[in-house]
Protein backbone atom coordinates (compact mmCIF):
# COMPACT_ATOMS: atom_id res chain seq x y z
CA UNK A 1 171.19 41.20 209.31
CA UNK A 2 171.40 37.35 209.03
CA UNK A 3 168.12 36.50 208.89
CA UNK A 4 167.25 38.52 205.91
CA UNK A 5 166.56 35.44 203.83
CA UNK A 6 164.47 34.91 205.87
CA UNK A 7 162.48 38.55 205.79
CA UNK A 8 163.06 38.04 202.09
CA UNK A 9 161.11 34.62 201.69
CA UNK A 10 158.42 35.95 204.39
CA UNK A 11 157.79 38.87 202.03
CA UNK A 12 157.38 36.83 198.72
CA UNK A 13 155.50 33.91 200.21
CA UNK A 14 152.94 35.99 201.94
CA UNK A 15 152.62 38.25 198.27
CA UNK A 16 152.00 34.95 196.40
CA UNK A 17 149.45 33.20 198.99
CA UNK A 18 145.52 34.05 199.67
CA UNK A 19 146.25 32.82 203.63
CA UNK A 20 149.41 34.67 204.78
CA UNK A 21 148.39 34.28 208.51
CA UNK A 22 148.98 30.29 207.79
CA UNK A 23 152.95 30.72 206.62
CA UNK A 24 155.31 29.57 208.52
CA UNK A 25 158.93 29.66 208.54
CA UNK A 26 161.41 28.30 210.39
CA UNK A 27 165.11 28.83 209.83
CA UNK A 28 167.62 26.19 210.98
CA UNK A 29 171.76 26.90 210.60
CA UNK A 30 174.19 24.12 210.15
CA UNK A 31 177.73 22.96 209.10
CA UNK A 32 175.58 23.05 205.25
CA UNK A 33 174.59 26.56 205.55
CA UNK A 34 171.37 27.69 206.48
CA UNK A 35 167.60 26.02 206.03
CA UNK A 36 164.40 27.70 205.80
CA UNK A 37 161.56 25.09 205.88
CA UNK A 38 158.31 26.60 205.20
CA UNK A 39 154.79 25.76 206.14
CA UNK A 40 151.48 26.96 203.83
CA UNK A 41 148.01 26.59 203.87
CA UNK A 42 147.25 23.49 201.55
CA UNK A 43 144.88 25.57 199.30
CA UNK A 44 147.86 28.15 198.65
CA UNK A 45 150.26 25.02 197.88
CA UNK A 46 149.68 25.43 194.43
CA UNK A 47 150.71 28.98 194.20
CA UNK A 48 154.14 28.46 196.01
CA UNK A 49 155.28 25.39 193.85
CA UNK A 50 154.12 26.96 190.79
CA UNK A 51 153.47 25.00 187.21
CA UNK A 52 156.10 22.46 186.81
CA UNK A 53 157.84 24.15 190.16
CA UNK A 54 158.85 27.29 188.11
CA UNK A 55 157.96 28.97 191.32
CA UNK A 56 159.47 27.19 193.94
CA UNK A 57 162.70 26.59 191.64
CA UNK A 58 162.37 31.09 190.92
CA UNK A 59 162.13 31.51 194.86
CA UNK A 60 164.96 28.83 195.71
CA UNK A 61 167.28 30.85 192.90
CA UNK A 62 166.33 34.42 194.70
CA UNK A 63 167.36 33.02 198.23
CA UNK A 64 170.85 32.07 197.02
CA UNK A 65 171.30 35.29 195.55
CA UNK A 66 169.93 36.52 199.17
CA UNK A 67 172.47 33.99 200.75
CA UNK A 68 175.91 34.76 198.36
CA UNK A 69 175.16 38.60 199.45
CA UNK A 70 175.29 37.48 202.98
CA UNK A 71 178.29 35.25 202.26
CA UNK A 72 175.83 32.01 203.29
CA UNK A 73 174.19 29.11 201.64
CA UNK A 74 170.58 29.08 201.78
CA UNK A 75 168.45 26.18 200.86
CA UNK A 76 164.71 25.63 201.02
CA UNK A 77 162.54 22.72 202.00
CA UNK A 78 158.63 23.52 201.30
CA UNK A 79 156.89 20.70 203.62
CA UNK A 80 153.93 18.92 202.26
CA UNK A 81 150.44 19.65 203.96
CA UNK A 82 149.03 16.65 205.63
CA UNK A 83 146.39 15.03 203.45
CA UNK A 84 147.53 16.89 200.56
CA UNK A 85 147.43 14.76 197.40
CA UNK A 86 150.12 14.58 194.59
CA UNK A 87 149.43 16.75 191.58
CA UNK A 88 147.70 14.90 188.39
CA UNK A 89 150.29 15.66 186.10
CA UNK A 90 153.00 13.46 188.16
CA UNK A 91 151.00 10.24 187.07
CA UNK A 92 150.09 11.38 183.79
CA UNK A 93 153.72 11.87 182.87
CA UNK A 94 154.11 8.04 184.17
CA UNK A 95 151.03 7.22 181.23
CA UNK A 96 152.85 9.24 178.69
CA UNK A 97 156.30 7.30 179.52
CA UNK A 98 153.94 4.23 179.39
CA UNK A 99 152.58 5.01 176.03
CA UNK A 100 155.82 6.10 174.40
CA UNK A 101 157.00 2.65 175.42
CA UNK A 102 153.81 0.97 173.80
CA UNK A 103 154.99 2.85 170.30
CA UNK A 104 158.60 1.50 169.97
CA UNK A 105 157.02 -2.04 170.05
């Protein structure tokens, strides 16, 4: 019974991913309630974080739902694939900030 977050984000990750033999999870409890840190494929990185993180942010909502039923805090940590680069639109948000600058001048 209290490691049903942990069924629960098992169930949606492997849904949302084209390699579910490559997730991992691994569920940690502390003093801070309880982590689930969770391993991918790099090619199905995309599809957990989601544009913008909507997904990630959606999944991390649904496990503290999961975690308030089970009277628990639940957090998750999604750990970067080695050799995994940073998505484009990080640094062209940095341009954008860069050119808004350029036009108050």
């Amino acid at each position: 019974m209290t490691e049903q977050d942990t069924k629960f984000l098992d169930f949606v990750i492997k849904a949302l991913v084209d390699n579910p033999d490559n997730v991992k999870i691994v569920r940690t409890v502390d003093e801070m309630g309880v982590l689930l840190t969770l391993d991918v494929d790099p090619a199905d990185m995309g599809k957990v974080i989601g544009r913008m993180g909507n997904t990630a942010k959606a999944i991390r909502t649904l496990l503290r739902v999961v975690g308030m039923k089970n009277n628990s805090r639940v957090n998750l940590k999604i750990n970067e694939p080695a050799g995994s680069v940073k998505a484009p639109s990080m640094s062209a948000s940095k341009s954008v900030d860069e050119a808004m600058a350029d036009l108050k001048l």
